[in-house]
C-alpha atoms as a PDB file:
ATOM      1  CA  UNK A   1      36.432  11.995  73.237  1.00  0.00           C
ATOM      2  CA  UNK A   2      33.910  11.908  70.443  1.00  0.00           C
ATOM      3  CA  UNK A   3      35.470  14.418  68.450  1.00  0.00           C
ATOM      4  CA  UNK A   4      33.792  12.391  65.111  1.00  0.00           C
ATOM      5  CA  UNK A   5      30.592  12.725  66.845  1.00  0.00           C
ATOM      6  CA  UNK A   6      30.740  16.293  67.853  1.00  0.00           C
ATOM      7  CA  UNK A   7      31.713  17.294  64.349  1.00  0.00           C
ATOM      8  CA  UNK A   8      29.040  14.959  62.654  1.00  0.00           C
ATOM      9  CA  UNK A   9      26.192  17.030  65.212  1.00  0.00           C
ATOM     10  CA  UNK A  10      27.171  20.188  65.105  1.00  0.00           C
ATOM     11  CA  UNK A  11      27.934  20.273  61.175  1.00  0.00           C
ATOM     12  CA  UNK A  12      26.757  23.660  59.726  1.00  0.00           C
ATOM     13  CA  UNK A  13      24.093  23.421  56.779  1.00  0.00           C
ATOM     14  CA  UNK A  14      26.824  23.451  54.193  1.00  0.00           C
ATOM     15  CA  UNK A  15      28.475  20.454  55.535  1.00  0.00           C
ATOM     16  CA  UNK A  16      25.467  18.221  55.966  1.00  0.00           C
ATOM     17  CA  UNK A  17      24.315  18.954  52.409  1.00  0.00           C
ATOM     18  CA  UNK A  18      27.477  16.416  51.193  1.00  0.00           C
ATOM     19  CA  UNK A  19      26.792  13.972  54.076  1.00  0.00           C
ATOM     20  CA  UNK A  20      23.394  13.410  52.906  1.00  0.00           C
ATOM     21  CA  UNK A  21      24.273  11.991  50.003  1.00  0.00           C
ATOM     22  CA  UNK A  22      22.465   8.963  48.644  1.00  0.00           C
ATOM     23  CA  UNK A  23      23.911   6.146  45.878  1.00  0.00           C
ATOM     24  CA  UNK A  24      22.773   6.323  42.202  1.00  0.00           C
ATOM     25  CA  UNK A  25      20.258   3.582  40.940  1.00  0.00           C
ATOM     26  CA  UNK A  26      22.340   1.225  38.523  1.00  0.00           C
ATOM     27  CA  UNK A  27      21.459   3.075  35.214  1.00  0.00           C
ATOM     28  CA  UNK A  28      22.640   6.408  36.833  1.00  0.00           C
ATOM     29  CA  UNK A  29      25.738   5.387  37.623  1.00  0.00           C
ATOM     30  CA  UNK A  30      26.502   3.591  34.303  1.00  0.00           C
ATOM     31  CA  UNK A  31      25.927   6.742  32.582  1.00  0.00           C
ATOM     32  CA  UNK A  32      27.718   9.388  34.490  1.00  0.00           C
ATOM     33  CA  UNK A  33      30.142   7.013  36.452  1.00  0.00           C
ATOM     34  CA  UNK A  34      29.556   8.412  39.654  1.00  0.00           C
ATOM     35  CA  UNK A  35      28.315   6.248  42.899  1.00  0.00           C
ATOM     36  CA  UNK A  36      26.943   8.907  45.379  1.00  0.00           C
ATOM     37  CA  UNK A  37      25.466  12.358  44.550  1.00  0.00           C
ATOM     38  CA  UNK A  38      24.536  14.868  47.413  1.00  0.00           C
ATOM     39  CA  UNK A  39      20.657  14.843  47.695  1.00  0.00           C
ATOM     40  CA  UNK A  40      18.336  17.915  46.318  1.00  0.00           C
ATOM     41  CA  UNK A  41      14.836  18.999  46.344  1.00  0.00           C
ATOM     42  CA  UNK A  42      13.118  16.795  42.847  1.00  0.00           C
ATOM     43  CA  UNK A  43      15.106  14.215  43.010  1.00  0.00           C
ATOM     44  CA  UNK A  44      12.850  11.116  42.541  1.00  0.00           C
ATOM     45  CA  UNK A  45      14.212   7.965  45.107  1.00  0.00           C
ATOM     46  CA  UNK A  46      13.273   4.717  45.537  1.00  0.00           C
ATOM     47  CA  UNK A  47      13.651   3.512  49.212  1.00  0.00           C
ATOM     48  CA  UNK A  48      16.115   0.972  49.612  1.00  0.00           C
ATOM     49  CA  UNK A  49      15.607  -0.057  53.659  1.00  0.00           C
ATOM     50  CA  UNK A  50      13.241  -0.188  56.516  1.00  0.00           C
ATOM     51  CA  UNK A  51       9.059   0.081  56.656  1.00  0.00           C
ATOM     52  CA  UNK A  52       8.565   1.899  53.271  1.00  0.00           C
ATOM     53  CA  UNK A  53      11.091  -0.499  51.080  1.00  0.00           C
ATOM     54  CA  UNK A  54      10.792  -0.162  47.850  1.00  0.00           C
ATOM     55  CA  UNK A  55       9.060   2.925  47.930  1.00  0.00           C
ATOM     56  CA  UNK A  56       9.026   5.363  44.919  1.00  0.00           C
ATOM     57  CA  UNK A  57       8.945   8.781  45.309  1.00  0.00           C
ATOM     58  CA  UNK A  58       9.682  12.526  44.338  1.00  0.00           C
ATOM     59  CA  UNK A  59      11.643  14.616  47.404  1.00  0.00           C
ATOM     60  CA  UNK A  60      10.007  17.277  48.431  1.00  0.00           C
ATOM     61  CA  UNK A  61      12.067  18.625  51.113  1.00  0.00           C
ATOM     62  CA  UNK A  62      15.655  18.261  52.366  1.00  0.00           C
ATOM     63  CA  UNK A  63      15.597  18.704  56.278  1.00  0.00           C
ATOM     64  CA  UNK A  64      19.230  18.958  56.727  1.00  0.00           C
ATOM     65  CA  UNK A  65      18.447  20.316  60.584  1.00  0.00           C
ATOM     66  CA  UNK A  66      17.614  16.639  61.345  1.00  0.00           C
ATOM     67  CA  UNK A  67      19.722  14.827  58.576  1.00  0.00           C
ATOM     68  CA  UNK A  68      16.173  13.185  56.442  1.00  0.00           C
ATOM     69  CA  UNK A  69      14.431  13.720  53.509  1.00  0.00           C
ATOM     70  CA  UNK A  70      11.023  13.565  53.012  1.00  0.00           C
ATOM     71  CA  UNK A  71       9.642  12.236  50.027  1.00  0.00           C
ATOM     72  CA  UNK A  72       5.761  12.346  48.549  1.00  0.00           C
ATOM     73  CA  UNK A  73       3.400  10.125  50.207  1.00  0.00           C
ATOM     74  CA  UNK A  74       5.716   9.250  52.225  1.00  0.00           C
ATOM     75  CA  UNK A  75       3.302   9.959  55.074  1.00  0.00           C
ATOM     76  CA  UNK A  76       1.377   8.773  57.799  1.00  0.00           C
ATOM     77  CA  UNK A  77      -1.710   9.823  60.196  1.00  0.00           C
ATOM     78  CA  UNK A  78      -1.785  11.094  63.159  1.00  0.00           C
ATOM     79  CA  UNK A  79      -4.514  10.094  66.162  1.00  0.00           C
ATOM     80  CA  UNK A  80      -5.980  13.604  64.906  1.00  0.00           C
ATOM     81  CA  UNK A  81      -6.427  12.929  61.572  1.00  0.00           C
ATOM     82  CA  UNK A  82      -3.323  15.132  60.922  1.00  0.00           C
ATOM     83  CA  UNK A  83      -0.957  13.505  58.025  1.00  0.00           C
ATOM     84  CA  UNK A  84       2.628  14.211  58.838  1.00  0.00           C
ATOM     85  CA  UNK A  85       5.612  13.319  56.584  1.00  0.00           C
ATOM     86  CA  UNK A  86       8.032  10.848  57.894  1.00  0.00           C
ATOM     87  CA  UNK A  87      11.513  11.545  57.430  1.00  0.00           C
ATOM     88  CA  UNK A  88      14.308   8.798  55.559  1.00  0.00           C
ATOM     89  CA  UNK A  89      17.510   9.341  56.152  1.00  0.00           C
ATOM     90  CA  UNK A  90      19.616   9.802  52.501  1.00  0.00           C
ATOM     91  CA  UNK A  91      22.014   6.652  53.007  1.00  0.00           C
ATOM     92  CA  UNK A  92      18.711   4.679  53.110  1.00  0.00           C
ATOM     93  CA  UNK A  93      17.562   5.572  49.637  1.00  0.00           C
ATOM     94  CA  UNK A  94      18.719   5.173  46.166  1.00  0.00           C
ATOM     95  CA  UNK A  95      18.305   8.231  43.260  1.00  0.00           C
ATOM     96  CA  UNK A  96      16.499   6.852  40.189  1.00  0.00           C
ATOM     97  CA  UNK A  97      16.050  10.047  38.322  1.00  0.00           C
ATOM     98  CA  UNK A  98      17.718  13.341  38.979  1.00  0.00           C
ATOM     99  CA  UNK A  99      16.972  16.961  38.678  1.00  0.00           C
ATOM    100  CA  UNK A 100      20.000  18.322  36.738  1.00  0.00           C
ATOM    101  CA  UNK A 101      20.519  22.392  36.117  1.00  0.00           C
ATOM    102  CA  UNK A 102      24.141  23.465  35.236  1.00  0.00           C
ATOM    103  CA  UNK A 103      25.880  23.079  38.511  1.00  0.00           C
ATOM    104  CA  UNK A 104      24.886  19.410  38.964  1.00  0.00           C
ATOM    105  CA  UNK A 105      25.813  18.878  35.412  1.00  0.00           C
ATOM    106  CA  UNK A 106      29.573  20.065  36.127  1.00  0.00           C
ATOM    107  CA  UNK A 107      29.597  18.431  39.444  1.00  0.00           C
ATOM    108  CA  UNK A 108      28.929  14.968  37.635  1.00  0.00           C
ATOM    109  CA  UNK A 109      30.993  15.808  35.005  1.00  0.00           C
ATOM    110  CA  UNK A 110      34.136  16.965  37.531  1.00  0.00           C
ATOM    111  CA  UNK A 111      33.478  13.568  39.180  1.00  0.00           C
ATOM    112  CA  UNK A 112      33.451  10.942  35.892  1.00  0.00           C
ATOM    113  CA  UNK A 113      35.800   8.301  37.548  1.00  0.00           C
ATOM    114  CA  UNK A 114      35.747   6.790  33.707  1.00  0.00           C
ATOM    115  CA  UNK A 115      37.119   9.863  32.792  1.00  0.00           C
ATOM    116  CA  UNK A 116      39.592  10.468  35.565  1.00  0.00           C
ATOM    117  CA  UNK A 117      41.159   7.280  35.309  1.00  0.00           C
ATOM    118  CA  UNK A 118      41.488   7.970  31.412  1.00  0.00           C
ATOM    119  CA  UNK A 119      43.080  10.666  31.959  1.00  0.00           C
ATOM    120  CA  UNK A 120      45.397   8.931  34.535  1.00  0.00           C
ATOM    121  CA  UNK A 121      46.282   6.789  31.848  1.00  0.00           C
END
């Protein structure tokens, strides 16, 4: 039993990099016609759920070892002083600006459901 589980927990790296994916903000997705977009490094989010709502940010890490991101001042204090980042999990954010190079550029363009469904046609 738990097979979903088991595979969700024990994904490898590769895996968990498409199951952290967060939605698009509304502009995004009206340009390249895509809904959800794997997560990366300088992405800037806004947070969409939970203490930090509505939240803007830059990412500055993707801990896919315990399935968050952690975002700029996105922080809090320890009882020593210490800050530590606190860790949102992708599904809870929305992407308001991405950080395209050539890869993501295909990827969006691959996915264009405008286009597919033209082509369909």
């Amino acid at each position: 039993h738990g097979k979903n589980r088991k595979a969700h927990f024990t994904a490898p790296s590769s895996v968990r990099r498409k199951l952290m994916s967060s939605m698009l903000g509304k502009d995004l997705r009206d340009k390249y016609h895509v809904h959800r977009v794997p997560i990366r490094r300088d992405d800037e989010v806004r947070i969409m759920r939970g203490h930090f709502f509505d939240r803007e940010g830059k990412v500055t890490a993707v801990y896919r070892k315990k399935w968050v991101i952690h975002i700029e001042r996105v922080t809090r204090d320890k009882a020593n002083g210490q800050t530590v980042q606190i860790g949102i999990h992708p599904s809870k954010v929305m992407i308001t600006k991405l950080k395209l190079d050539k890869k993501r550029k295909l990827l969006l363009e691959r996915r264009d459901r405008d286009k597919i469904n033209k082509l369909k046609k």
